[in-house]
Protein backbone atom coordinates (compact mmCIF):
# COMPACT_ATOMS: atom_id res chain seq x y z
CA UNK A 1 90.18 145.07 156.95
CA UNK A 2 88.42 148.20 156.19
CA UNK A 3 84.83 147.69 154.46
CA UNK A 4 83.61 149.05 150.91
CA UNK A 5 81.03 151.78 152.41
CA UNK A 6 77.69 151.43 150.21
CA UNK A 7 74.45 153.71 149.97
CA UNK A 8 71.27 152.19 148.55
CA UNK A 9 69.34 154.33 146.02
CA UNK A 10 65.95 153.40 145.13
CA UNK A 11 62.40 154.60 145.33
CA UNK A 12 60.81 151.08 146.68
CA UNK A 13 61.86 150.77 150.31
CA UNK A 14 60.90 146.80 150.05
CA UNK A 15 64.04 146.70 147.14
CA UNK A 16 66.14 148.38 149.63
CA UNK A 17 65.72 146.33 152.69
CA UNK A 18 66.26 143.14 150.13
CA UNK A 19 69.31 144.41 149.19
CA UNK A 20 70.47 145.47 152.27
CA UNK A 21 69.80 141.72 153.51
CA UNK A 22 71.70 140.43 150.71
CA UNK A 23 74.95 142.69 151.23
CA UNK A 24 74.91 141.91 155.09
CA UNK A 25 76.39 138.78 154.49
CA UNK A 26 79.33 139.86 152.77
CA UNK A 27 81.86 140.29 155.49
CA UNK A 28 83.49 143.11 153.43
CA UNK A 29 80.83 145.47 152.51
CA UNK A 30 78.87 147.81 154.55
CA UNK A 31 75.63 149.71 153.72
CA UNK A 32 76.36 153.06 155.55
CA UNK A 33 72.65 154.54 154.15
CA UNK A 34 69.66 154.72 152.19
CA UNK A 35 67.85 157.04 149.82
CA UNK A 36 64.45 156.97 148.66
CA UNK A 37 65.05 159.36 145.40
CA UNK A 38 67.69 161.06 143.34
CA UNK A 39 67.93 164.31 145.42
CA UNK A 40 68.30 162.41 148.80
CA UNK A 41 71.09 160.06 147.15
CA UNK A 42 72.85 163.27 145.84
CA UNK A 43 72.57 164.50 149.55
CA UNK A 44 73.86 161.77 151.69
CA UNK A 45 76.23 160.71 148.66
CA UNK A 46 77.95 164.21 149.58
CA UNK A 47 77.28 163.91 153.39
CA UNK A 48 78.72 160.30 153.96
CA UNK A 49 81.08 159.97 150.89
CA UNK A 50 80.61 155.88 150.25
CA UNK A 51 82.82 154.08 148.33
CA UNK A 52 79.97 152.83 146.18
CA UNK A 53 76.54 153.80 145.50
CA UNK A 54 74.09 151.38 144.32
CA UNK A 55 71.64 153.51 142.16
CA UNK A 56 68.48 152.88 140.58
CA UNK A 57 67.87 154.45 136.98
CA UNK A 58 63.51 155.34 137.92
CA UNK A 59 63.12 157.87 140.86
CA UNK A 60 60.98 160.50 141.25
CA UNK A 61 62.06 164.30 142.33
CA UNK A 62 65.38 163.56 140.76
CA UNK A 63 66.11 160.47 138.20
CA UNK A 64 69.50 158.28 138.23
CA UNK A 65 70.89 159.92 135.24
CA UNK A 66 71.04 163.45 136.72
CA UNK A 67 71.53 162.46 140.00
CA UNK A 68 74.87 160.17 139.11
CA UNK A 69 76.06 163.07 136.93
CA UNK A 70 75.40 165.18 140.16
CA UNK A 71 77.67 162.45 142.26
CA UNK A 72 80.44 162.55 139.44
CA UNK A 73 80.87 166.50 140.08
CA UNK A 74 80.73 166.52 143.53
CA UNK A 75 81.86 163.05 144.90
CA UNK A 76 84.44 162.10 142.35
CA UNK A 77 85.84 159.59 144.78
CA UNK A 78 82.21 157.58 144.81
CA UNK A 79 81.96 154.94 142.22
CA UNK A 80 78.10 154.31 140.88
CA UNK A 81 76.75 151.10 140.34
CA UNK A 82 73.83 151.28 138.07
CA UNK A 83 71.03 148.77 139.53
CA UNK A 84 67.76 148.62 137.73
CA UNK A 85 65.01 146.81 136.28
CA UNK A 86 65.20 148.10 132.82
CA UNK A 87 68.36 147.12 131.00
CA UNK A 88 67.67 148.66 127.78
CA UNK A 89 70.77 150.10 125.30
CA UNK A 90 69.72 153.84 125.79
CA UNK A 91 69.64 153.74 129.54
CA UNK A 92 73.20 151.94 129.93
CA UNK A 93 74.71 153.93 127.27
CA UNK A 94 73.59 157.40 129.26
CA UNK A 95 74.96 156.00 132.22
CA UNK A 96 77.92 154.89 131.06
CA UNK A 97 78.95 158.10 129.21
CA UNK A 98 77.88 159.75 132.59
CA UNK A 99 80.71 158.08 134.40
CA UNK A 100 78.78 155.41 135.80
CA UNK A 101 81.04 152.51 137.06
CA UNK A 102 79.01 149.57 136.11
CA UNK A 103 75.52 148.19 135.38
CA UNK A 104 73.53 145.54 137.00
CA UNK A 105 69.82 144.41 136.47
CA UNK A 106 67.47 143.76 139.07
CA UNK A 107 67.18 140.54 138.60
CA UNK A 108 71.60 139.68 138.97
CA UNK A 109 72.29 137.22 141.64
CA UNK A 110 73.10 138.64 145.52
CA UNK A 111 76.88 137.22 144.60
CA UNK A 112 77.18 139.32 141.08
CA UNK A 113 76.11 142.12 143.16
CA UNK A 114 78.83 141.83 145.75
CA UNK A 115 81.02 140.98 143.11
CA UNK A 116 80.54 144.05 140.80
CA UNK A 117 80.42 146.38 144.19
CA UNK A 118 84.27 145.20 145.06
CA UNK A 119 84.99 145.36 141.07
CA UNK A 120 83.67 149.17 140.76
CA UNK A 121 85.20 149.94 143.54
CA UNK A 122 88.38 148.99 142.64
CA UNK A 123 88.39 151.20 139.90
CA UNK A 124 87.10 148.55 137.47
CA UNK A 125 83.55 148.68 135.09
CA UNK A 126 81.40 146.27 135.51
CA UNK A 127 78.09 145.11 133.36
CA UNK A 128 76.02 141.86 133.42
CA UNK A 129 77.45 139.54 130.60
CA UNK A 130 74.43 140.49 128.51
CA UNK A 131 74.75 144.15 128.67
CA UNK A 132 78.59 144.00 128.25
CA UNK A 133 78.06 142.06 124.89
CA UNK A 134 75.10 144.18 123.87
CA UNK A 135 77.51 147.13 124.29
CA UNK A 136 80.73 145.96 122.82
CA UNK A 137 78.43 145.12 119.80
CA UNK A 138 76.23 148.77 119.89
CA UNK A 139 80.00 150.55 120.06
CA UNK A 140 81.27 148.93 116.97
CA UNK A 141 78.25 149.55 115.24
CA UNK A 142 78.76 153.62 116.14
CA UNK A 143 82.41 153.21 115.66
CA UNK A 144 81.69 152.08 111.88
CA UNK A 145 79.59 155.00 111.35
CA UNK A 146 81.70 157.94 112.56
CA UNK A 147 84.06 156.73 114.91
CA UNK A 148 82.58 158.18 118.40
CA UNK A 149 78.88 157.26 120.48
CA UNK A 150 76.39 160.30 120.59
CA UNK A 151 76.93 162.86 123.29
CA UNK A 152 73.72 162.54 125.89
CA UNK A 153 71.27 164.96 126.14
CA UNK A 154 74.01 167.86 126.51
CA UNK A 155 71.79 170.70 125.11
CA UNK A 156 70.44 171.08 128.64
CA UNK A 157 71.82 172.70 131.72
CA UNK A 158 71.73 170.67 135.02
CA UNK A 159 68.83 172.60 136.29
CA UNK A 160 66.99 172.51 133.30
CA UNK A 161 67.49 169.08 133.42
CA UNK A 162 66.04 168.96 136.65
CA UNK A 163 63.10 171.12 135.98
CA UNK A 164 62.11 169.07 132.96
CA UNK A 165 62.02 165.91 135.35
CA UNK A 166 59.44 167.52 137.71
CA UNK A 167 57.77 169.25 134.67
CA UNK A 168 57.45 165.78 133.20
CA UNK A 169 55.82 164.55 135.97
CA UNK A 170 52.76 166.58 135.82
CA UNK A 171 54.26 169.01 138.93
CA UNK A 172 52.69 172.78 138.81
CA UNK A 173 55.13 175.78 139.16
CA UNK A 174 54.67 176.16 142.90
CA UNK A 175 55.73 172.52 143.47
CA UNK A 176 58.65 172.50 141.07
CA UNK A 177 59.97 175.72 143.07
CA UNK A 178 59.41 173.91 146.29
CA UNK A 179 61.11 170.91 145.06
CA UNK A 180 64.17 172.77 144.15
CA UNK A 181 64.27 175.47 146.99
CA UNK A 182 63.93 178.73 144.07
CA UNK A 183 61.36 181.50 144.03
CA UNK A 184 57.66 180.93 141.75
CA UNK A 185 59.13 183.42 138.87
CA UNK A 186 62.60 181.45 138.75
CA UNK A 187 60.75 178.31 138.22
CA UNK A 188 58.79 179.90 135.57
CA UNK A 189 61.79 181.38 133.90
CA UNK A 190 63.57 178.06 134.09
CA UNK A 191 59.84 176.41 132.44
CA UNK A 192 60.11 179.01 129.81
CA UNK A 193 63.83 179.02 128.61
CA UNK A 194 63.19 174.86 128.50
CA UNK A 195 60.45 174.98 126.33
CA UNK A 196 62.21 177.79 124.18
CA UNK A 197 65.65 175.92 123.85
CA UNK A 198 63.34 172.55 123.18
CA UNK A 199 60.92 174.06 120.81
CA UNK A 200 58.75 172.29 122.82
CA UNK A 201 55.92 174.64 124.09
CA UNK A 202 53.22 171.96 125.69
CA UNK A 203 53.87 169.68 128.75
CA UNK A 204 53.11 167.26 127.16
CA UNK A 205 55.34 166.80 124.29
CA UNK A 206 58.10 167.94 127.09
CA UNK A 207 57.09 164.50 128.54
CA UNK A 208 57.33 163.09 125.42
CA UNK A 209 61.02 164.36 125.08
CA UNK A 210 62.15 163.54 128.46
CA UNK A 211 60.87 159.59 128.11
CA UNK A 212 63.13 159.70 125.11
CA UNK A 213 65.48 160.97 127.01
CA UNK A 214 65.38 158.09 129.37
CA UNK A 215 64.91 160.89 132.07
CA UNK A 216 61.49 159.49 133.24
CA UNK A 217 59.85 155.96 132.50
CA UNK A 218 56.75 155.62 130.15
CA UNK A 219 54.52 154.83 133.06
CA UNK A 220 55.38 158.05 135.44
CA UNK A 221 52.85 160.50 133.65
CA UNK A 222 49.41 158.83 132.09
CA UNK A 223 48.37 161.36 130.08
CA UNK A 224 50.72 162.17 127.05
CA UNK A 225 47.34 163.91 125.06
């Protein structure tokens, strides 16, 4: 029988290795890799091709919301399973409309999580019982009002996307060039059409915007003055 191929994406290597432990007893699935943020599970997402990847919503560099839009394009074959502490409306709704397959919380059972890997990845969505209630009752409530949910955050390119994150998180110019392999002046430019498109023009009331975006948590940056 062949195995459901997963990679682990999360920032804390200690939620990794627990999961990891958890899934190696489930004769059917096999963790094939790990990533420590966003950009590395984009990476090895298009390097090994899993069936599943197990993605946390919080990392640095590159969050789970751009990164599984960044999976969708290139790996349309992988199916993402949203795992994460924070089970909120806003963050399942972004990831849902992203083309995320499913969404767990942290805190789900080692048997719901090998249950809503195999579900996911045979072509099925799966959410905790909470979230799928919370959801069925957030889309009627949309529905009622004008018949479709709210597009997410689609004023902004992928890169700009990107370059908010690291902007967000208090990185200079240099390091947000470094990050993303450009030149200082295309980082810059990319800095500048943000804030312009935004109206936005300080860093940070671009934090401000992207932890209403759900693109970083409230805790990333400390000073929002």
């Amino acid at each position: 029988m062949k195995k459901i191929t997963v990679l682990l994406a999360d920032d804390h290597m200690i939620v990794r290795e627990g999961f990891r432990l958890l899934l190696e007893h489930e004769t059917d699935v096999e963790v094939v890799g790990e990533a420590a943020n966003g950009r590395e599970a984009v990476a090895l997402g298009r390097k090994l091709r899993p069936d599943v990847i197990v993605m946390d919503v919080a990392m640095p560099l590159l969050n789970g919301i751009e990164a599984t839009r960044q999976i969708r394009k290139y790996c349309p074959d992988t199916r993402v399973l949203i795992l994460s502490a924070h089970g909120d409306d806003a963050y399942v709704e972004k990831m849902m409309e992203l083309g995320a397959a499913g969404f767990l919380l942290k805190q789900t059972s080692s048997h719901e999580l090998a249950t809503a890997i195999r579900e996911v990845r045979a072509g099925r969505i799966f959410l905790s019982p909470d979230l799928a209630r919370r959801q069925r009752d957030r889309e009627r409530k949309s529905i009622n009002h004008d018949g479709q949910l709210k597009p997410v955050n689609n004023r902004l390119t992928s890169r700009e996307r990107e370059v908010l994150q690291l902007v967000a998180e208090g990185k200079p110019n240099k390091q947000v060039a470094g990050e993303l392999g450009i030149a200082f002046k295309t980082a810059d430019k990319h800095r500048q059409h943000l804030m312009a498109k935004l109206n936005i023009h300080d860093v940070a009331g671009l934090t401000r915007y992207a932890i209403a975006e759900g693109i970083i948590e409230n805790d990333v940056r400390v000073d929002l003055h």
